[in-house]
C-alpha atoms as a PDB file:
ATOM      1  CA  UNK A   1       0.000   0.000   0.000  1.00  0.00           C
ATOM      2  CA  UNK A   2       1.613   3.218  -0.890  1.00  0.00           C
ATOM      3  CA  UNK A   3       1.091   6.072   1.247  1.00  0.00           C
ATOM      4  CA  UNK A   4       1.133   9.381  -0.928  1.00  0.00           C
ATOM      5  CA  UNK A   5       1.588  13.154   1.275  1.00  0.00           C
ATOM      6  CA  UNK A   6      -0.487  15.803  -0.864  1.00  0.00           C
ATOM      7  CA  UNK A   7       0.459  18.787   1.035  1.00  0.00           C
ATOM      8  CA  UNK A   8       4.350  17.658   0.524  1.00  0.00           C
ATOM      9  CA  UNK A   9       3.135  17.230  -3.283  1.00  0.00           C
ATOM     10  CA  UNK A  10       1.040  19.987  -3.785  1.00  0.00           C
ATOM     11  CA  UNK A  11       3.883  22.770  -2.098  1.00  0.00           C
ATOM     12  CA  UNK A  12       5.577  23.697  -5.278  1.00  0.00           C
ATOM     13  CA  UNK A  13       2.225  24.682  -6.739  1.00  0.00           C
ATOM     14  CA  UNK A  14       0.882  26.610  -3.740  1.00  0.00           C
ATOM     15  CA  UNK A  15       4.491  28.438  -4.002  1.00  0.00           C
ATOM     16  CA  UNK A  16       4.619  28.686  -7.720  1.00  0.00           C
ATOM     17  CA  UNK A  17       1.230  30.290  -7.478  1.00  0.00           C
ATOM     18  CA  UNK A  18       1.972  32.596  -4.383  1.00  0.00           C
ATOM     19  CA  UNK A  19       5.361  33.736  -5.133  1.00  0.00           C
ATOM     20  CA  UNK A  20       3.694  35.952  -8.425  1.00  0.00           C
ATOM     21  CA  UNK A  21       0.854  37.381  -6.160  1.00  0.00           C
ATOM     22  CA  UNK A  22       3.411  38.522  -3.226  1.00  0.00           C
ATOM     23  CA  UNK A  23       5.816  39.772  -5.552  1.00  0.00           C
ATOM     24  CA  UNK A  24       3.269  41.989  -7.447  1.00  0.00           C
ATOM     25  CA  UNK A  25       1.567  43.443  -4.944  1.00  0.00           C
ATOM     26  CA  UNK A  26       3.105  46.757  -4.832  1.00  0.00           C
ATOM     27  CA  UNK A  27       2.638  49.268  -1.958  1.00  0.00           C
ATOM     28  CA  UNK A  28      -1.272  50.281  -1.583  1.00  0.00           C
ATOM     29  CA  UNK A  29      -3.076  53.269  -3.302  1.00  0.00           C
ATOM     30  CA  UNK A  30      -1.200  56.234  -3.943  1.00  0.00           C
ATOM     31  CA  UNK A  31      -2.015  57.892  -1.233  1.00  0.00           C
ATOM     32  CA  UNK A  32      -3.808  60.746   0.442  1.00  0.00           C
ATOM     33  CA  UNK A  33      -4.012  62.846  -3.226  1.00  0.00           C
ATOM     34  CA  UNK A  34      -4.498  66.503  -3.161  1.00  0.00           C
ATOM     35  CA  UNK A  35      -6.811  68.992  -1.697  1.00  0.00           C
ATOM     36  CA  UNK A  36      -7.381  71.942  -3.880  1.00  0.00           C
ATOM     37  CA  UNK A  37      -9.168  75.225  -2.701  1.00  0.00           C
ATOM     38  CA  UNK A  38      -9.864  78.759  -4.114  1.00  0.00           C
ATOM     39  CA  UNK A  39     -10.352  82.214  -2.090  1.00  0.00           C
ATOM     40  CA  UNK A  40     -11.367  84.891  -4.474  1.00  0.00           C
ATOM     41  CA  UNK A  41      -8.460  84.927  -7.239  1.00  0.00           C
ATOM     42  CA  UNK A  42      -6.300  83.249  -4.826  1.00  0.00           C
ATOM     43  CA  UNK A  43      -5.915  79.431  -5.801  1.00  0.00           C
ATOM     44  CA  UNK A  44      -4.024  77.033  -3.030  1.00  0.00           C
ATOM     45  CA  UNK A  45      -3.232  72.872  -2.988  1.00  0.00           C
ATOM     46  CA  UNK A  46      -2.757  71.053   0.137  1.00  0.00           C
ATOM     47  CA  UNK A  47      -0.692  67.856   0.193  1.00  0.00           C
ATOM     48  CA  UNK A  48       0.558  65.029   2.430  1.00  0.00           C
ATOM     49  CA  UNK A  49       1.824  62.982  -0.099  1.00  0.00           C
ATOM     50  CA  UNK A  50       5.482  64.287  -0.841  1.00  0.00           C
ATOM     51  CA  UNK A  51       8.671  63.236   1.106  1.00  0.00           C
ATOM     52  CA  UNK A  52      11.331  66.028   1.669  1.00  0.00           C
ATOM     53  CA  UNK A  53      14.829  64.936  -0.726  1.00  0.00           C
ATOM     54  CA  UNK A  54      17.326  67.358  -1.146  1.00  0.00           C
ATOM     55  CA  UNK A  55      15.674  69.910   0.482  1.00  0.00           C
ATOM     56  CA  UNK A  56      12.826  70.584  -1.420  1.00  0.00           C
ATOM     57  CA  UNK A  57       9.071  68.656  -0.977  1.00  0.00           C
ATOM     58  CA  UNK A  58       8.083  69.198  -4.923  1.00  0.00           C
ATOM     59  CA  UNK A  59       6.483  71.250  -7.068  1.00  0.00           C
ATOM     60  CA  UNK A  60       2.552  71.983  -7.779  1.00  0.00           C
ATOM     61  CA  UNK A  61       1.790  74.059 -11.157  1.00  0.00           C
ATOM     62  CA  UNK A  62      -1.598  75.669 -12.119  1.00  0.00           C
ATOM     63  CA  UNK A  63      -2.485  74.904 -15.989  1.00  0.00           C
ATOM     64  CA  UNK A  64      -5.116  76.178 -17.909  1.00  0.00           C
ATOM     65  CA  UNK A  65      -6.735  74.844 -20.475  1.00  0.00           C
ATOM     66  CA  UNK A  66      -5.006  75.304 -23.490  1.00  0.00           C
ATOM     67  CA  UNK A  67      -1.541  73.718 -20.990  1.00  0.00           C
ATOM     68  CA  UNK A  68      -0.564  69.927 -21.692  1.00  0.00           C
ATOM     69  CA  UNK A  69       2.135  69.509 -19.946  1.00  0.00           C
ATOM     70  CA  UNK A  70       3.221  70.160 -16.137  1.00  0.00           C
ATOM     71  CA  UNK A  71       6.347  72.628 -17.195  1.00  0.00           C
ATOM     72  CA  UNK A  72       3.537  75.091 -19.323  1.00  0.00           C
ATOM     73  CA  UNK A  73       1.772  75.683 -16.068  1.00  0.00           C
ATOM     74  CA  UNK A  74       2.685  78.433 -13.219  1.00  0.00           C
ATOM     75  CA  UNK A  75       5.113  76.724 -11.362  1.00  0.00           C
ATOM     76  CA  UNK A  76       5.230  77.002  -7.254  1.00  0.00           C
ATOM     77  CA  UNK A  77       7.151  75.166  -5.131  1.00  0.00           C
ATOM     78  CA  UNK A  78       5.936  73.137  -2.313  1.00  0.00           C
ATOM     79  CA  UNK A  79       6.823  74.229   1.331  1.00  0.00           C
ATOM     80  CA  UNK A  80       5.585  73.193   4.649  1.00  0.00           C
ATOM     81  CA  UNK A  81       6.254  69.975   7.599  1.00  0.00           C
ATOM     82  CA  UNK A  82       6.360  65.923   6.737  1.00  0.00           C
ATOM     83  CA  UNK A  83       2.501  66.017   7.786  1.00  0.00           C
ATOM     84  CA  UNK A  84       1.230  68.751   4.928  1.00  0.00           C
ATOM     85  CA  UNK A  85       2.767  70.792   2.236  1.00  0.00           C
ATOM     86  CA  UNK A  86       1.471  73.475   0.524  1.00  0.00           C
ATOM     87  CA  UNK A  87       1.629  76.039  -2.442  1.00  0.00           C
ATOM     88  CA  UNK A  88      -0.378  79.031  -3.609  1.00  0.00           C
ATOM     89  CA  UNK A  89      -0.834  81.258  -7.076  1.00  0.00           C
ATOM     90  CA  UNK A  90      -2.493  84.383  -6.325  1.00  0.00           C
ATOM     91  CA  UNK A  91      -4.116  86.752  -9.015  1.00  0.00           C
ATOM     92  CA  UNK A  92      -5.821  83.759 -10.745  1.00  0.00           C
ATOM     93  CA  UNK A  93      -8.368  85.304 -13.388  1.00  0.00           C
ATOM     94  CA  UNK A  94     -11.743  83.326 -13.629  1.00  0.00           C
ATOM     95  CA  UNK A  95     -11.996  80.110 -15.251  1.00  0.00           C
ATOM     96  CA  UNK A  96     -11.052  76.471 -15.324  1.00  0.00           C
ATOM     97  CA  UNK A  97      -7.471  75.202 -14.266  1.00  0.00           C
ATOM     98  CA  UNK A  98      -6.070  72.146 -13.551  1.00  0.00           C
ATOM     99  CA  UNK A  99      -3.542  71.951 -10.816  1.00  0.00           C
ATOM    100  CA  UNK A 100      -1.469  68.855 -10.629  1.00  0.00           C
ATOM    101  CA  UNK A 101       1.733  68.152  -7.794  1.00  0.00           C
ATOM    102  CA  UNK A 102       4.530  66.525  -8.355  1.00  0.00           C
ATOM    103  CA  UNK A 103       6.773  65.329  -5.280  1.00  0.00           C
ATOM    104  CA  UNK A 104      10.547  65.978  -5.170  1.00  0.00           C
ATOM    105  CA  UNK A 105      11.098  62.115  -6.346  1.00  0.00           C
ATOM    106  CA  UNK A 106       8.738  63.105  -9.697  1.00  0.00           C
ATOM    107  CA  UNK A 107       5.800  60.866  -8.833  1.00  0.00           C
ATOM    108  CA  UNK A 108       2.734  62.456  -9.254  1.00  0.00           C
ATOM    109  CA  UNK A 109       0.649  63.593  -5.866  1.00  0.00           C
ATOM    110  CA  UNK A 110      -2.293  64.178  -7.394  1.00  0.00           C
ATOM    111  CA  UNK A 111      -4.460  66.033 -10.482  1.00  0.00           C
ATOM    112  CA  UNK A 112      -7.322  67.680  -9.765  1.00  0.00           C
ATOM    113  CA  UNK A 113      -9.262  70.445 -11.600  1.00  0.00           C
ATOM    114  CA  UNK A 114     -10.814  73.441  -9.974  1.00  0.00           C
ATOM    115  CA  UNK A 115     -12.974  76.604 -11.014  1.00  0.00           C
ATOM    116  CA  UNK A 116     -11.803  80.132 -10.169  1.00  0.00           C
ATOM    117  CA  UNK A 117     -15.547  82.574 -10.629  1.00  0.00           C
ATOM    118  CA  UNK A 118     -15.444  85.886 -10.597  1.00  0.00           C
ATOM    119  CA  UNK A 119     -16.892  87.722  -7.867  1.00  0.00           C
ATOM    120  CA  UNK A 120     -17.587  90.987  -6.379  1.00  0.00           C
ATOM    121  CA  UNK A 121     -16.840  91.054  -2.573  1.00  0.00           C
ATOM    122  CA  UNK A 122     -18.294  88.538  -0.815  1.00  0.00           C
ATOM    123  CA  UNK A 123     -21.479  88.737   0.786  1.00  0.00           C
ATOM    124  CA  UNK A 124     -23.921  86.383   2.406  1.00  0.00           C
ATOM    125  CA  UNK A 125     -26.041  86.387  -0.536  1.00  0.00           C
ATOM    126  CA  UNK A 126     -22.588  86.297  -3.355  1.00  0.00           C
ATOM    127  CA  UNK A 127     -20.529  84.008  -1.892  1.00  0.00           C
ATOM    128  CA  UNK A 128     -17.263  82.874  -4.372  1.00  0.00           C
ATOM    129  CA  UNK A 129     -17.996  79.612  -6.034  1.00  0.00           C
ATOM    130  CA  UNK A 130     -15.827  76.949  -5.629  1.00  0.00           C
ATOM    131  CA  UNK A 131     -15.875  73.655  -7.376  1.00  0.00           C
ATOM    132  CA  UNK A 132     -13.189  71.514  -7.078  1.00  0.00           C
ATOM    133  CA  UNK A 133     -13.535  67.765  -8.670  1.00  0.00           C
ATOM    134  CA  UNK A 134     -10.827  65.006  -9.377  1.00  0.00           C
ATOM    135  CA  UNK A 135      -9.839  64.260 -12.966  1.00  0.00           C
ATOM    136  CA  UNK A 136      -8.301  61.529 -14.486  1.00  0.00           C
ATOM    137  CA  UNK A 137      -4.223  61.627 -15.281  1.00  0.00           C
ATOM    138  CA  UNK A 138      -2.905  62.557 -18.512  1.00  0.00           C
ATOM    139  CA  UNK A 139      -4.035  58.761 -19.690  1.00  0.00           C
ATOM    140  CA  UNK A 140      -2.059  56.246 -20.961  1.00  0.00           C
ATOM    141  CA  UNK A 141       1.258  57.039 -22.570  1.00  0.00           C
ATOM    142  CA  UNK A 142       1.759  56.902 -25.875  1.00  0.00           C
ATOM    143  CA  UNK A 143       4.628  54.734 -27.666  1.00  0.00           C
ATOM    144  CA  UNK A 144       5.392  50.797 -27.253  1.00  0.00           C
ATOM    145  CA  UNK A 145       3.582  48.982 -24.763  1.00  0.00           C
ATOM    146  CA  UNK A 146       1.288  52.545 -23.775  1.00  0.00           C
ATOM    147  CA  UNK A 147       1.820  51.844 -19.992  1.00  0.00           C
ATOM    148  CA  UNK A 148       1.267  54.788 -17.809  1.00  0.00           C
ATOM    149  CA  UNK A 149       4.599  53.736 -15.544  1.00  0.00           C
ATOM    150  CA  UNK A 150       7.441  52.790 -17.056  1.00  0.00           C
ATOM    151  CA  UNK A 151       9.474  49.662 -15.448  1.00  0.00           C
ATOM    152  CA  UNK A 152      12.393  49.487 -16.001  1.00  0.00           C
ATOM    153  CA  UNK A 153      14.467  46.219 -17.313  1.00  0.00           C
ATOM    154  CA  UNK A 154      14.781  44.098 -13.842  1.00  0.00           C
ATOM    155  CA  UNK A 155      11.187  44.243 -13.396  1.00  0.00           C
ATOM    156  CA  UNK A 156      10.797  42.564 -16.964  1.00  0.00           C
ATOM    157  CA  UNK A 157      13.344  39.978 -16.537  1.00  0.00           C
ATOM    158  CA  UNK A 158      11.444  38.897 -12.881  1.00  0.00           C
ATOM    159  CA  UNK A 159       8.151  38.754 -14.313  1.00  0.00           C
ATOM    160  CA  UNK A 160       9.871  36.435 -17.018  1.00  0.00           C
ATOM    161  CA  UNK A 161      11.638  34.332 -14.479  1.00  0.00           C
ATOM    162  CA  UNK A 162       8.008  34.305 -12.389  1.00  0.00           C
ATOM    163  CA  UNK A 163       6.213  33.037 -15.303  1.00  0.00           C
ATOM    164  CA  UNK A 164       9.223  30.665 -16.694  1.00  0.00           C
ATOM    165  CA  UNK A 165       8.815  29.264 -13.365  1.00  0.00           C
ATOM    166  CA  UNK A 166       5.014  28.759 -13.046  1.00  0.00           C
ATOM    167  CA  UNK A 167       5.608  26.790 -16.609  1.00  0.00           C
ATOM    168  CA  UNK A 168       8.104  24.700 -14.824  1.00  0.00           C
ATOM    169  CA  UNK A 169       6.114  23.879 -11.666  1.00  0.00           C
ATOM    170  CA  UNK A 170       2.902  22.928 -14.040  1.00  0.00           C
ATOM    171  CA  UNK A 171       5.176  20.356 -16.559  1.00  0.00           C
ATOM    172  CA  UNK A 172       6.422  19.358 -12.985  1.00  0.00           C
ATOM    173  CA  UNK A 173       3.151  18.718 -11.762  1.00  0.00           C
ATOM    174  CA  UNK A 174       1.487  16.949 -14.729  1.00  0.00           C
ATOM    175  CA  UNK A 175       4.590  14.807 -14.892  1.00  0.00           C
ATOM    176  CA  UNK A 176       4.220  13.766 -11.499  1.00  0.00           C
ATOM    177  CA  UNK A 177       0.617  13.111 -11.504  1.00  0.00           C
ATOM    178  CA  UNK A 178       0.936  11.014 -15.137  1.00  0.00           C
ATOM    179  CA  UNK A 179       3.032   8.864 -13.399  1.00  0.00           C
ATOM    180  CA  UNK A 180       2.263   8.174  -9.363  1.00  0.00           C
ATOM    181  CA  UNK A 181       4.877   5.174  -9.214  1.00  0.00           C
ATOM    182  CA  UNK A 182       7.821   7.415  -9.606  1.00  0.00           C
ATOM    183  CA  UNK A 183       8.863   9.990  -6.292  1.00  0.00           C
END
């Protein structure tokens, strides 16, 4: 009578299956994002997101909307503690912007449009309207591949060696179970 041990059997699999899961699960969401708020022509972004390197937390710029890139905007840099940065344009005429921070190690903090109104001074009945809602990023690159992140070559050659090894553990596997007699 032969006495098989499943779990001892089935453990390459389990790993072979895990290993690709734990090693692609990068860190959680991106974060806390942006809060973006206007006072009269004044137009200010609040952050938590950026890490201080070199000295300096980032930079946030204002675009309008004929601006497609971050460096066509009005450029301000970020100051403030590890627990919230901050940056302001002042004299913002009325209409749509986008405001969109990027942190000192260029990932992105956050995008988010907002609407400047004009207004006379404010009273209880003509208050300033503000309307600030989240937009989408820039989309998805253009180029080979279109992916919004580039990784760079080591990344590639792991997830090849994570899925060369998942086809190894499978021919393992079927090889083993086509012929029980053998250990």
């Amino acid at each position: 009578m032969r006495i098989s041990q499943p779990l001892l059997r089935s453990g390459p699999i389990v790993a072979a299956a895990a290993l690709p899961l734990a090693l692609t699960a990068g860190p959680a969401a991106a974060g806390p994002g942006i809060s973006v708020s206007t006072t009269g022509s004044t137009v200010s972004v609040t952050t938590a997101a950026c890490a201080q390197i070199n000295g300096a937390w980032g930079t946030a710029s204002l675009l309008t909307s004929g601006q497609a890139s971050f460096a066509q905007g009005r450029q301000v840099a970020l100051s403030g503690t590890s627990t919230s940065q901050t940056a302001a344009w002042s004299g913002v005429s009325p209409g749509t912007y986008t405001v969109v921070v990027m942190c000192s190690n260029n990932s992105t903090a956050g995008t988010q449009t907002v609407i400047v109104s004009r207004s006379a001074a404010p009273t209880p009945t003509n208050r300033p309207t503000i309307s600030a809602t989240a937009s989408p990023s820039r989309g998805v690159m253009g180029g080979v591949g279109g992916a919004v992140r580039d990784y760079g070559t080591a990344t590639l050659v792991v997830g090849g060696a994570l899925v060369g090894s998942g086809v190894i553990a499978t021919a393992w596997f079927l090889r083993r179970r086509s012929k029980p007699y053998r250990f």
